[in-house]
Protein backbone atom coordinates (compact mmCIF):
# COMPACT_ATOMS: atom_id res chain seq x y z
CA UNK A 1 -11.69 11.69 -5.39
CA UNK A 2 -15.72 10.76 -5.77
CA UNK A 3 -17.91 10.46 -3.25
CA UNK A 4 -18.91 7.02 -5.07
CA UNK A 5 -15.08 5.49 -4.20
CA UNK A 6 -14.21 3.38 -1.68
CA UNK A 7 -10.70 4.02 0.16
CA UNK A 8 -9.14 -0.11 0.01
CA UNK A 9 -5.84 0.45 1.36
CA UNK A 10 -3.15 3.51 2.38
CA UNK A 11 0.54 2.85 3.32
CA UNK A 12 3.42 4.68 4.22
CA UNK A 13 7.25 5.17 4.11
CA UNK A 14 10.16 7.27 4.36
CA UNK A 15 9.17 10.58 2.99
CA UNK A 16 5.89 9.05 1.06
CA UNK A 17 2.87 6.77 0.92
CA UNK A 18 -0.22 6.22 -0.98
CA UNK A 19 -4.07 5.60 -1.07
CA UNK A 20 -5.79 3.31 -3.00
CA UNK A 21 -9.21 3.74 -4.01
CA UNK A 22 -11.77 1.63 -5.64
CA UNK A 23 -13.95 3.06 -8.17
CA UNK A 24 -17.64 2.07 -8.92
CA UNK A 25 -16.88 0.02 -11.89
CA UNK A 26 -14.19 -1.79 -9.96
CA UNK A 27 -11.29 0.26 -11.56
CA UNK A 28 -8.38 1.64 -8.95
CA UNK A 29 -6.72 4.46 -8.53
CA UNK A 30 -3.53 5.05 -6.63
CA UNK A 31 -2.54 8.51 -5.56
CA UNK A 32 0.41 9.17 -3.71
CA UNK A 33 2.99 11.72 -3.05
CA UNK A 34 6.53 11.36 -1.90
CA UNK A 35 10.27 13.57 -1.74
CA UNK A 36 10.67 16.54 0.15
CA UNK A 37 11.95 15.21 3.60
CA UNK A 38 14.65 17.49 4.53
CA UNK A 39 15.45 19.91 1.46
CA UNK A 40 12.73 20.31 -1.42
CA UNK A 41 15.64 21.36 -3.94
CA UNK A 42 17.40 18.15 -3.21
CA UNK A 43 14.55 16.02 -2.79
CA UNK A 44 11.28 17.78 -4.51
CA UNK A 45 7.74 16.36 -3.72
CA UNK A 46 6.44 14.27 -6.78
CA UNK A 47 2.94 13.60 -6.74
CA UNK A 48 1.26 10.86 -9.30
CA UNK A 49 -2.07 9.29 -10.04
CA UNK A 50 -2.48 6.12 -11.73
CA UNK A 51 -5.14 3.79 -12.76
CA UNK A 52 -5.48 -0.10 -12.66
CA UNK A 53 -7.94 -2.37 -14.03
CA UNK A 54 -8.93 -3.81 -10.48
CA UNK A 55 -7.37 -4.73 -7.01
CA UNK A 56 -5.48 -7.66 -8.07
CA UNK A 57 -3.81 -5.83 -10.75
CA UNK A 58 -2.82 -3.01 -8.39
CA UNK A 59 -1.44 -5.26 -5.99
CA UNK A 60 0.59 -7.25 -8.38
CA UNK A 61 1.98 -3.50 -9.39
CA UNK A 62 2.84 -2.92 -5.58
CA UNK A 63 4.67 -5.94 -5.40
CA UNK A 64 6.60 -6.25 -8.76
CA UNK A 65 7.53 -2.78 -8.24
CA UNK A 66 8.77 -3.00 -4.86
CA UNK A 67 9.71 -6.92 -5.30
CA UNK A 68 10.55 -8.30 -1.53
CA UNK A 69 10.44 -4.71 -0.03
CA UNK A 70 6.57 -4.23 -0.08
CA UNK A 71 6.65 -5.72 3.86
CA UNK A 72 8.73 -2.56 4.82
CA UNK A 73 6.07 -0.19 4.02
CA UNK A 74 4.08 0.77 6.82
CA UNK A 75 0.11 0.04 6.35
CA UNK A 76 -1.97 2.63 7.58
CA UNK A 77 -5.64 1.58 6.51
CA UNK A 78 -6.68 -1.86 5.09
CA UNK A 79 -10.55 -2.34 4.07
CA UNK A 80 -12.48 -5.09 5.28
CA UNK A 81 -12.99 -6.24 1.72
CA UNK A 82 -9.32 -6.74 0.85
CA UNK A 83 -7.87 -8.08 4.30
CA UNK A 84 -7.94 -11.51 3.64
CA UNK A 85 -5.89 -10.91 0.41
CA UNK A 86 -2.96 -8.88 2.07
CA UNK A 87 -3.55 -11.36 5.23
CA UNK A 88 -1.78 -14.29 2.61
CA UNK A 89 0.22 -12.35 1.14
CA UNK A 90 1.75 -11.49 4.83
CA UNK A 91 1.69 -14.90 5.67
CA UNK A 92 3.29 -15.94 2.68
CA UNK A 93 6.16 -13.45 2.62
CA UNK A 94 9.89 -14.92 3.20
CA UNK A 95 12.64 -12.54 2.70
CA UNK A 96 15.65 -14.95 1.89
CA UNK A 97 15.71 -16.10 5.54
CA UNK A 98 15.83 -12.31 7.26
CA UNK A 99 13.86 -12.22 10.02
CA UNK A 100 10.74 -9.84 9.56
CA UNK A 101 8.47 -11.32 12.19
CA UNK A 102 8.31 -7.35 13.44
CA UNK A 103 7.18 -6.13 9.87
CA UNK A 104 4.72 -8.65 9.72
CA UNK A 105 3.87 -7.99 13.30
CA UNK A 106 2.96 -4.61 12.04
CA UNK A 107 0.70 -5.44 8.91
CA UNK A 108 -1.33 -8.12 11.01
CA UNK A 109 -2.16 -5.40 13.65
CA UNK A 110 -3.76 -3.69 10.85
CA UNK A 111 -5.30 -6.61 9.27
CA UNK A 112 -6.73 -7.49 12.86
CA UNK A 113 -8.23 -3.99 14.12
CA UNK A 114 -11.64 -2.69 13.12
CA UNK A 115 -11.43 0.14 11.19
């Protein structure tokens, strides 16, 4: 990745995750990898790079792709510049009335520690 991007978010799950960086001219790119928990043959490591026209566009990716399941990934880094976005979208989150005050326990400890 270039020296010139800035890391905006990385998250995890079960056998996977991603980074998201932001580019100079605003563009993103995601790059993740994911597979290969217990048996490569079975389950072989994929890796993928993609590009979005900005944050927002990114995010509404994340979320259409992974509809009311987004809140089950695990956030591992969340720029400063970004937080108050995801810190809505936490507080906005309902999951057709299951409890997921842990998950969004989790996401606001990230959105509330420095760095």
């Amino acid at each position: 990745m270039s020296t010139e991007a800035i890391m905006l978010f990385e998250f995890g799950a079960d056998g996977g995750g991603a980074i998201i960086y932001r580019l100079p001219n605003n563009k993103v790119i995601e790059a993740g990898s994911s597979g290969g928990i217990m048996d490569e043959a079975e389950d072989p490591v994929k890796k993928w790079k993609k590009e979005f026209e900005n944050w927002e566009a990114w995010w509404k990716n994340f979320t259409d792709t992974h509809q009311d399941f987004w809140i089950f990934f695990s956030p591992l880094f969340i720029h400063d510049d970004i937080k108050a976005f995801i810190k809505e979208a936490v507080e906005n989150y309902n999951y057709k009335n299951r409890d997921v005050t842990d998950r969004k326990e989790r996401w606001n400890y990230k959105l509330n520690k420095n760095a």
